[in-house]
Protein backbone atom coordinates (compact mmCIF):
# COMPACT_ATOMS: atom_id res chain seq x y z
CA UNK A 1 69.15 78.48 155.51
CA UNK A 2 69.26 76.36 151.91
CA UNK A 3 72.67 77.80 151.07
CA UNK A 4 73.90 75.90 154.46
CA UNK A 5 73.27 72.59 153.34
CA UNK A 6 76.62 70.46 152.99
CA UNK A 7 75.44 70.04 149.38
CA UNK A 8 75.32 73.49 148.45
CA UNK A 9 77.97 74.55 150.19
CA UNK A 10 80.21 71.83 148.15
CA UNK A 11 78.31 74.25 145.06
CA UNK A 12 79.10 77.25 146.37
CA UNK A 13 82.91 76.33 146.92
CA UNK A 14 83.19 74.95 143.49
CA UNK A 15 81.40 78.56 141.98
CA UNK A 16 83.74 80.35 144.06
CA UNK A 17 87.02 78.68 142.76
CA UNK A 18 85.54 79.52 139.77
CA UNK A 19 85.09 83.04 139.85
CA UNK A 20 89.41 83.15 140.63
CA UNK A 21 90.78 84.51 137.77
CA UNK A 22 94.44 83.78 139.22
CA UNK A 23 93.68 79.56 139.81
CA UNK A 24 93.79 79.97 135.23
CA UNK A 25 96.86 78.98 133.44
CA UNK A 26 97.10 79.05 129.46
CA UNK A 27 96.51 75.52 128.10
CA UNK A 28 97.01 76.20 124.53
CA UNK A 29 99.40 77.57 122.29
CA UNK A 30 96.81 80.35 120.60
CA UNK A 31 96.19 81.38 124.17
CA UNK A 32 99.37 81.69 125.27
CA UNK A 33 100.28 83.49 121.79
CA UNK A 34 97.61 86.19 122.43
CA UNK A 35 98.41 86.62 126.20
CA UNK A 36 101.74 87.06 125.01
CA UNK A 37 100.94 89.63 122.69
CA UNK A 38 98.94 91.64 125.28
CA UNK A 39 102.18 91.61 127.34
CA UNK A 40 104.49 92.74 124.95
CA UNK A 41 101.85 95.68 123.97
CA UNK A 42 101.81 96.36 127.56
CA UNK A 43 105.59 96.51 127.84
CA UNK A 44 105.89 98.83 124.74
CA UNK A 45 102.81 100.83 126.03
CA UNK A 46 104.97 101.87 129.12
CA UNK A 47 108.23 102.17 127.34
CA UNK A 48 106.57 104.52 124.91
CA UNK A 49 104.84 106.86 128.25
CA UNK A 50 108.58 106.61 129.67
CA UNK A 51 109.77 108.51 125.57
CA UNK A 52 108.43 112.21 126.75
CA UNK A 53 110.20 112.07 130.43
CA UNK A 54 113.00 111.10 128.78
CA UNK A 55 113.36 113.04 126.27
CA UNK A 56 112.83 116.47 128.62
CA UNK A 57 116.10 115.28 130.66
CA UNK A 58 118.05 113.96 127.83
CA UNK A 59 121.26 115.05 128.95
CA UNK A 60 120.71 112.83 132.48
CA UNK A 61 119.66 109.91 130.47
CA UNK A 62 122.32 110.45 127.61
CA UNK A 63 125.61 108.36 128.96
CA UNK A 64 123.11 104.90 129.83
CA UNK A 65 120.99 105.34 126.27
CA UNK A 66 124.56 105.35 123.83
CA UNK A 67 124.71 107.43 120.91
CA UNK A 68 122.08 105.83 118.96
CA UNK A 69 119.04 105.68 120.70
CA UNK A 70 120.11 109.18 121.52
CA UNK A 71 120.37 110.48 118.14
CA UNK A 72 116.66 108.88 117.55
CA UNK A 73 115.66 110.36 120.43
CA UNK A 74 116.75 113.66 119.17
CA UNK A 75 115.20 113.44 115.85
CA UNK A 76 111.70 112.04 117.87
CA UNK A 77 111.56 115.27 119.95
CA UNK A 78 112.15 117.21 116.64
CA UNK A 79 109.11 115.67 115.02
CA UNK A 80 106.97 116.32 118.19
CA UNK A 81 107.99 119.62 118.26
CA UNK A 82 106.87 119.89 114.32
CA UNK A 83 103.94 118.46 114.86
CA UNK A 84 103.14 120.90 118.11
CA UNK A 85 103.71 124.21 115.93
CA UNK A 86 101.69 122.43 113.02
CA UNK A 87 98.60 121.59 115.17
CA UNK A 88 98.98 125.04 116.76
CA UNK A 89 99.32 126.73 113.28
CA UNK A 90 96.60 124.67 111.76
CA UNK A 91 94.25 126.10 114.77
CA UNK A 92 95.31 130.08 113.85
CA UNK A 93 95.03 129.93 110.25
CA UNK A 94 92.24 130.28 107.63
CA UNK A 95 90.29 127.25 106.36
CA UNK A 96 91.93 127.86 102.96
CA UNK A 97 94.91 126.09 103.61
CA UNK A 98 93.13 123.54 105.81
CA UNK A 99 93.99 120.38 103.00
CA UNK A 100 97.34 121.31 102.88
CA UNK A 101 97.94 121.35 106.78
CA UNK A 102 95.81 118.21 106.54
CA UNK A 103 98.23 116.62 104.32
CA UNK A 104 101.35 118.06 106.21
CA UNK A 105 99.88 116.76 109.22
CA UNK A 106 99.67 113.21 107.87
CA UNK A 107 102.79 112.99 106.63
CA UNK A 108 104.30 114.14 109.80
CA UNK A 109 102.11 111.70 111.73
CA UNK A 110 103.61 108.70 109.70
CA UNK A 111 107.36 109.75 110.60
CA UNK A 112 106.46 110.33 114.13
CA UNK A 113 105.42 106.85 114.25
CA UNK A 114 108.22 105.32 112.44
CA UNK A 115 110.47 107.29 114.87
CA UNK A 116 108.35 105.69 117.66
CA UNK A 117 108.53 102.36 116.89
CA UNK A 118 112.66 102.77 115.79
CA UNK A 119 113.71 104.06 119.57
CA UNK A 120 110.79 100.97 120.68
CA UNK A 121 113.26 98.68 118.76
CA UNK A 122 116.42 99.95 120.03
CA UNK A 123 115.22 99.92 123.38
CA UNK A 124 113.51 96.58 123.60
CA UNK A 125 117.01 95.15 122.29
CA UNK A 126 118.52 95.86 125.29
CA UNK A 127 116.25 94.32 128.70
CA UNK A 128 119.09 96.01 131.16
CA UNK A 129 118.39 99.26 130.08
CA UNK A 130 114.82 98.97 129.91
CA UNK A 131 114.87 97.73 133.44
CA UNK A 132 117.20 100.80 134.45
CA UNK A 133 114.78 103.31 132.75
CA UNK A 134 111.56 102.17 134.57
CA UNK A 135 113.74 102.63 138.06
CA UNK A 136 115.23 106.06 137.10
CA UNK A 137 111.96 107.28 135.35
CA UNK A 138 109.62 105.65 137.96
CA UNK A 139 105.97 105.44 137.50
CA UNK A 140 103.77 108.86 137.54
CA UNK A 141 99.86 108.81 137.76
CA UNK A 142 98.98 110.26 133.86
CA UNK A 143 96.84 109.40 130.95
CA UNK A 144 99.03 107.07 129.82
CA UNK A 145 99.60 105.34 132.96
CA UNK A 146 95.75 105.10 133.44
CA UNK A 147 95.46 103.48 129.88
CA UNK A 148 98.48 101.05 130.54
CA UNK A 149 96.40 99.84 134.15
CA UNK A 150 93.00 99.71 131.88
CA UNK A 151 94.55 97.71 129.23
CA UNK A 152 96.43 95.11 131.96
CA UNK A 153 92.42 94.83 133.28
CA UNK A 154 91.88 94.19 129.74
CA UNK A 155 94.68 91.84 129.37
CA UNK A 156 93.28 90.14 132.68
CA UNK A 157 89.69 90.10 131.42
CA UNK A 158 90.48 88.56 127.66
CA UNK A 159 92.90 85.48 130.05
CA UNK A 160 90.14 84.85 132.06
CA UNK A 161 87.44 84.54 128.85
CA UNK A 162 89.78 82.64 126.69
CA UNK A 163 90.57 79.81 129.78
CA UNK A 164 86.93 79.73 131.02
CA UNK A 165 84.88 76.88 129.15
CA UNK A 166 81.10 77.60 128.43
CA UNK A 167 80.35 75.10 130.68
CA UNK A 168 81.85 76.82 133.38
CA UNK A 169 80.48 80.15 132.47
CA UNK A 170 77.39 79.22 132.69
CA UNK A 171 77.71 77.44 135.82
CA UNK A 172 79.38 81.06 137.48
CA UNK A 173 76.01 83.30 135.79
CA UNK A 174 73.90 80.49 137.59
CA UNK A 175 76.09 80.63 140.65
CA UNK A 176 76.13 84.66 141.02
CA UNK A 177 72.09 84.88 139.89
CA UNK A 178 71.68 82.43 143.03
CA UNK A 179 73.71 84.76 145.07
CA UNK A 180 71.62 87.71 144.03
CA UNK A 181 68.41 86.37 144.33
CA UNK A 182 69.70 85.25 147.98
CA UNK A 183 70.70 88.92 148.61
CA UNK A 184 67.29 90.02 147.13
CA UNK A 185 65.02 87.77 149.30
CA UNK A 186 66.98 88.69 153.09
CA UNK A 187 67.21 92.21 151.82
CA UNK A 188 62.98 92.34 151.18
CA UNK A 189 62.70 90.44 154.63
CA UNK A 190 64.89 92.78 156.49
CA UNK A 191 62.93 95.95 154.70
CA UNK A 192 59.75 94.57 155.66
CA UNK A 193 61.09 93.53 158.85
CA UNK A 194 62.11 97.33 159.81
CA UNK A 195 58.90 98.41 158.32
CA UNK A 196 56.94 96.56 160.54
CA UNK A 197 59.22 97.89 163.33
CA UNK A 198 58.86 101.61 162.18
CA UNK A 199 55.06 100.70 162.13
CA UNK A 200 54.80 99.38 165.81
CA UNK A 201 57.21 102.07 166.98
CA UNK A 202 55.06 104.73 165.14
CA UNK A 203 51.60 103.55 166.33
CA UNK A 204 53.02 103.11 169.90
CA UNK A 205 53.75 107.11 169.71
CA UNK A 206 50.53 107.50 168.54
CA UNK A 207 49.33 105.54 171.38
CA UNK A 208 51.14 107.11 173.82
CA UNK A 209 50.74 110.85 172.51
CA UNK A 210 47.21 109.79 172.96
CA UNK A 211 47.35 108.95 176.37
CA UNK A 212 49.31 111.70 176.76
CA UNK A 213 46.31 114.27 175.51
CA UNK A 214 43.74 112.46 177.42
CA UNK A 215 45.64 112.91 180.93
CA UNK A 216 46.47 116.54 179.74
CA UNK A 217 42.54 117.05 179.33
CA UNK A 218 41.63 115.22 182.33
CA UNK A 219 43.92 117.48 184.54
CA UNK A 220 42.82 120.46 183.07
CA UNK A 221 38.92 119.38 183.77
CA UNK A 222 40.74 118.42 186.93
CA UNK A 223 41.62 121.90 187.89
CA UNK A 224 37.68 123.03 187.53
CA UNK A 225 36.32 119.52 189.45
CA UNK A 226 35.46 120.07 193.04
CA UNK A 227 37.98 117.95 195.52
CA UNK A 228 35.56 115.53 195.24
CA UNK A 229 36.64 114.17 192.23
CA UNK A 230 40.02 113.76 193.22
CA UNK A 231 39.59 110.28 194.08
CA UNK A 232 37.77 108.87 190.82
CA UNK A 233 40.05 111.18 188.51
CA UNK A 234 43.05 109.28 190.50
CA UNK A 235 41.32 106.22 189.47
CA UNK A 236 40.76 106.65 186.41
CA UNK A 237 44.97 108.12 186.42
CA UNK A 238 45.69 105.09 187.50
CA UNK A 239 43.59 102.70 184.65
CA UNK A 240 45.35 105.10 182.34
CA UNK A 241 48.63 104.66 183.46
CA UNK A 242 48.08 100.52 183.95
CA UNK A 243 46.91 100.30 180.16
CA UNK A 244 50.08 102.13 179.14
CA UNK A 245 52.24 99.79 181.22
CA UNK A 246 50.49 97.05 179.72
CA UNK A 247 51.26 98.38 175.77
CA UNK A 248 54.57 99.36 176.69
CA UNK A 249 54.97 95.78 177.19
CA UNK A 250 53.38 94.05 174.77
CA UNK A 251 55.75 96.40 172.49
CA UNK A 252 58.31 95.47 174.34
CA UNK A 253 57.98 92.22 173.33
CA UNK A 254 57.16 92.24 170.34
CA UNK A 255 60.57 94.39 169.40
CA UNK A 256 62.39 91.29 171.47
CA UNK A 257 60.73 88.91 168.48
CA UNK A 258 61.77 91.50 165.83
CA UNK A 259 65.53 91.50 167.26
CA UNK A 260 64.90 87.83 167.80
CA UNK A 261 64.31 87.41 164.00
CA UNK A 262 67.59 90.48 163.20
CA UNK A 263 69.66 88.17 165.13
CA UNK A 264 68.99 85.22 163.27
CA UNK A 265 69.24 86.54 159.97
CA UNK A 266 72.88 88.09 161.54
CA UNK A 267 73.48 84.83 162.57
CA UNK A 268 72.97 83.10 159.10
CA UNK A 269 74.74 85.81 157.21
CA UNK A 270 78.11 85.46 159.05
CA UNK A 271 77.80 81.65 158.68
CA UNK A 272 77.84 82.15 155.05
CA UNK A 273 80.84 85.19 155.60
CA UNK A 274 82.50 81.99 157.53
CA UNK A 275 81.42 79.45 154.60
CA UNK A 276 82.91 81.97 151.87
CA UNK A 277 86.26 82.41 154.20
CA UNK A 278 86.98 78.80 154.17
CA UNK A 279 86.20 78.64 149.83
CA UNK A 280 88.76 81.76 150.14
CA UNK A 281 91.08 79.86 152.21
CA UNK A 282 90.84 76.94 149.88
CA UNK A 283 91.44 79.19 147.08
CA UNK A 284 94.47 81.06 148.32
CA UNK A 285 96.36 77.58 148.88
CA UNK A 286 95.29 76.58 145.62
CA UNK A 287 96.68 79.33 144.10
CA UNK A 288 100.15 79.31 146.00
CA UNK A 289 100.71 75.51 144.71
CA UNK A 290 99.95 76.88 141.47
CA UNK A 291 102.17 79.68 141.87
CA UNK A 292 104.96 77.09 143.04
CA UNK A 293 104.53 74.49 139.80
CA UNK A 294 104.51 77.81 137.90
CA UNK A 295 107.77 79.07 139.14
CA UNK A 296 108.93 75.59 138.80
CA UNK A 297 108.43 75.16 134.71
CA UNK A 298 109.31 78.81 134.33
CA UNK A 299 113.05 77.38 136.10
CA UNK A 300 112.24 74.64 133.31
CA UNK A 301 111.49 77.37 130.66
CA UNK A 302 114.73 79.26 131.48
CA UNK A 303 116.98 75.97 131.13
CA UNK A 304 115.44 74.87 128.19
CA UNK A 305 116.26 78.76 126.81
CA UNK A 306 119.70 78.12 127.60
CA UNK A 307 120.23 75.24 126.27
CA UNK A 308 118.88 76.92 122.86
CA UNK A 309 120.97 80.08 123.52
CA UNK A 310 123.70 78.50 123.34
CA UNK A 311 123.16 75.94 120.33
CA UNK A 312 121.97 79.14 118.45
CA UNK A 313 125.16 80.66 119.18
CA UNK A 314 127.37 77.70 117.74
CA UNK A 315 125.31 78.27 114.55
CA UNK A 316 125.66 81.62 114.43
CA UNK A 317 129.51 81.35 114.89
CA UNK A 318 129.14 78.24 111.76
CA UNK A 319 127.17 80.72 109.99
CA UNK A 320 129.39 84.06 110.44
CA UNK A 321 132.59 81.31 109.74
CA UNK A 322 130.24 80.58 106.65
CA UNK A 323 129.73 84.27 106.24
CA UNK A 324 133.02 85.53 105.57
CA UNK A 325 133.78 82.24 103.54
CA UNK A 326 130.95 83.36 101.24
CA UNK A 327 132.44 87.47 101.52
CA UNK A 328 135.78 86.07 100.28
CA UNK A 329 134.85 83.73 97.45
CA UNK A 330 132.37 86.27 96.39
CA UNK A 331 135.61 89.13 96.53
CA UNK A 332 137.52 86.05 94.31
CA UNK A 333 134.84 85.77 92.08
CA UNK A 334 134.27 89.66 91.41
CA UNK A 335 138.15 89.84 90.29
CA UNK A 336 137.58 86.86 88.34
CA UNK A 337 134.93 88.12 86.61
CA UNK A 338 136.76 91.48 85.98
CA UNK A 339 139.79 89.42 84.47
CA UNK A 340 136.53 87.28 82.35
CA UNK A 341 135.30 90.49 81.20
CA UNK A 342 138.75 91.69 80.04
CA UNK A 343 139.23 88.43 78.02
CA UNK A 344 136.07 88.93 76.66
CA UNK A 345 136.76 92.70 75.36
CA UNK A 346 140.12 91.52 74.40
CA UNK A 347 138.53 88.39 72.08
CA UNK A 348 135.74 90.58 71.13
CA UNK A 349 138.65 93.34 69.73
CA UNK A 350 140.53 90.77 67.96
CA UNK A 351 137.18 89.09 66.47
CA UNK A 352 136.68 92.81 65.31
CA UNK A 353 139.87 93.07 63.88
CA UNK A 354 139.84 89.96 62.33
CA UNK A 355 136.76 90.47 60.23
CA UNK A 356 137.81 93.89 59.25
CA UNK A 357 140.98 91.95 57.84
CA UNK A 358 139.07 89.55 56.56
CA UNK A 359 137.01 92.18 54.52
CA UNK A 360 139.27 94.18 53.68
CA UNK A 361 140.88 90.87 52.00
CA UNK A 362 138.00 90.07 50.76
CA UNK A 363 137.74 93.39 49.21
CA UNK A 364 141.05 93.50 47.69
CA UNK A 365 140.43 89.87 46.52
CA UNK A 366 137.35 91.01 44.21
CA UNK A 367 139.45 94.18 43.38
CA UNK A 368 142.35 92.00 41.90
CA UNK A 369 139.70 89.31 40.35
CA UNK A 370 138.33 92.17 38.20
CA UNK A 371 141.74 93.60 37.57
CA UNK A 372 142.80 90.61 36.09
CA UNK A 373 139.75 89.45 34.36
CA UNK A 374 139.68 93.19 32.74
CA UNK A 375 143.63 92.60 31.99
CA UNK A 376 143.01 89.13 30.22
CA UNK A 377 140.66 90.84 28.11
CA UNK A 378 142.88 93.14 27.29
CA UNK A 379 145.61 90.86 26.40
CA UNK A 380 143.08 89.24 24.04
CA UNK A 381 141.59 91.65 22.07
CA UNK A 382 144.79 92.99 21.50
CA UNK A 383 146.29 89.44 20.42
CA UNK A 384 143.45 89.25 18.40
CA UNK A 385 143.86 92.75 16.62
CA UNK A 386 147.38 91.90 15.89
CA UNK A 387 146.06 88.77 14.02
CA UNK A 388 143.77 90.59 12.49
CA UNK A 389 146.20 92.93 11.08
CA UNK A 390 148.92 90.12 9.97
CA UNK A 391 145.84 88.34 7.86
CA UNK A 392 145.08 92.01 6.34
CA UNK A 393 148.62 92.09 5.73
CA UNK A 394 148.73 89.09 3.83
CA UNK A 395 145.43 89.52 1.75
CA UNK A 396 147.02 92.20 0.07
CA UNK A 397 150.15 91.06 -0.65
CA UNK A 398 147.96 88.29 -2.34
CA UNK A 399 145.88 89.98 -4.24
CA UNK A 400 149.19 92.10 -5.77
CA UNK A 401 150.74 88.83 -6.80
CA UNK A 402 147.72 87.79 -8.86
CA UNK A 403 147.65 91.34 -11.04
């Protein structure tokens, strides 16, 4: 009856909005970061369960994936089948080559996942054929598909923390312990209400089987009475029967205040089904304005994107313009250093050259120094002998003169 109050209904509505995980929009850039990592997990998730249906009709799928995701494609259902006959292998053979299957195993689990995330890549490049895949593949019920669904709850649990305050955490607990503790009390007062009802009904049997034995004793005394006892054993029949009426009654009614008390507590549990239908209500309009204003700044979003597409492809057509600049001045540049370096052989051969002449000269320089020092020398002592034999000359033509 407390949980009618116009008070606690305004409480109750305000819990119940709360408890709407769809009335939450991201109001932060981390939060919309992580939400938007979830979703691109989620994307890849199912892209990568779509690899192994693919892959088993690859000729059907062949003309709409192109050559390259194809060929990776090819090489991914290579490794997978390596790493089938390994695992198989590893399970028939001895434990003495257990580290080297261990090893193998590793190895092969690394390329697997570089050829995973190469035909995630190729794929995710191109939204059209992503979009085509998921209608030609279509969705099966399998492991992965049950992970994908528990990881979207995940993703749906993680948006709802992250955008509920603490305030308002606490304030659903409080709201939902209420609601329990509600549930608790009518469901004690509805068991104790059908246990006094299975009580009543019970001793009333009892009552009545009773009776019941009584009237079966008195008719089978009645059977060995004389007939003049028929009129005080119809008497006492009668008292018998009177007294039942009268129990049967008073049961009667008190069942009508049992069903009397059922029908209120009916009564006050569909006005709170109707209170928690008009919260619901409330909460569905909310949420289809809020689907409307988001629909509205994703229209935003998208013209803002375009706007950026296309200023991003001005500077990528200034940058490729840029680009083959760059390509041609750095093809001028690699001839001229070519030419440079042939300069700089040529200078470094005639440097060469021109110190070897320059020794050599240097050489032949000292050689005809030495020459002509040892010539000079020569010439000397042999002027000076020639004197020397002209004085010895005269002295003795001197010395005969005197005699």
């Amino acid at each position: 009856k407390g949980m009618a109050t116009p008070a606690k209904a305004t409480i109750t509505s305000n819990a119940m909005k709360m408890l709407d995980p769809r009335r939450l929009k991201p109001d932060s850039i981390e939060t919309e970061r992580i939400i938007t990592v979830l979703d691109e997990t989620i994307a890849k998730l199912e892209l990568s369960s779509f690899i192994p249906r693919i892959t088993d009709s690859l000729d059907r799928f062949a003309d709409m994936l192109g050559p390259e995701i194809t060929n990776n494609l090819i090489e991914h259902q290579k490794l997978s089948h390596e790493m089938e006959h390994l695992l198989s292998s590893s399970e028939e053979e001895d434990t003495m080559r257990a580290e080297e299957q261990r090893g193998c195993l590793c190895l092969l689990e690394q390329r697997l996942k570089c050829s995973v995330r190469n035909v995630l890549r190729l794929l995710l490049a191109n939204p059209s054929l992503c979009q085509a895949l998921k209608y030609e593949v279509g969705v099966r019920e399998s492991p992965a598909e049950v992970f994908i669904k528990a990881f979207g709850e995940f993703r749906n649990f993680m948006l709802e923390r992250l955008l509920t305050s603490p305030m308002e955490e606490e304030e659903k607990i409080r709201f939902v312990e209420d609601i329990s503790l509600q549930i608790k009390k009518n469901t004690e007062v509805i068991t104790a209400l059908q246990a006094e009802l299975a009580a009543a009904i019970r001793t009333r049997e009892e009552e009545i089987h009773k009776k019941d034995n009584v009237i079966e004793d008195l008719k089978t005394s009645m059977q060995d009475l004389t007939k003049d006892c028929k009129a005080g054993i119809q008497q006492i029949k009668q008292e018998g029967e009177k007294q039942q009426k009268e129990e049967l009654q008073a049961s009667q009614a008190r069942c009508a205040g049992l069903q009397q008390d059922i029908d209120q507590l009916g009564a006050q549990l569909n006005a709170l089904v109707l209170e928690h239908r008009a919260s619901e209500l409330a909460l569905r309009k909310r949420k289809c304005r809020m689907e409307m204003e988001i629909g509205n700044w994703i229209q935003k979003y998208d013209m803002h994107m375009g706007e950026k597409q296309a200023e991003y492809e001005e500077v990528h057509a200034a940058y490729a313009e840029e680009k083959a600049q760059l390509s041609l001045m750095m093809e001028k540049r690699a001839v001229l250093l070519q030419e440079y370096s042939q300069i700089e052989e040529e200078r470094r051969i005639h440097q060469e050259k021109k110190e070897q002449a320059l020794k050599e000269f240097n050489t032949m320089t000292l050689a005809a120094t030495r020459i002509q020092a040892f010539w000079r020398g020569y010439l000397v002592r042999a002027l000076f002998k020639s004197k020397r034999k002209k004085k010895k000359k005269k002295k003795g033509k001197g010395k005969k003169t005197k005699k």
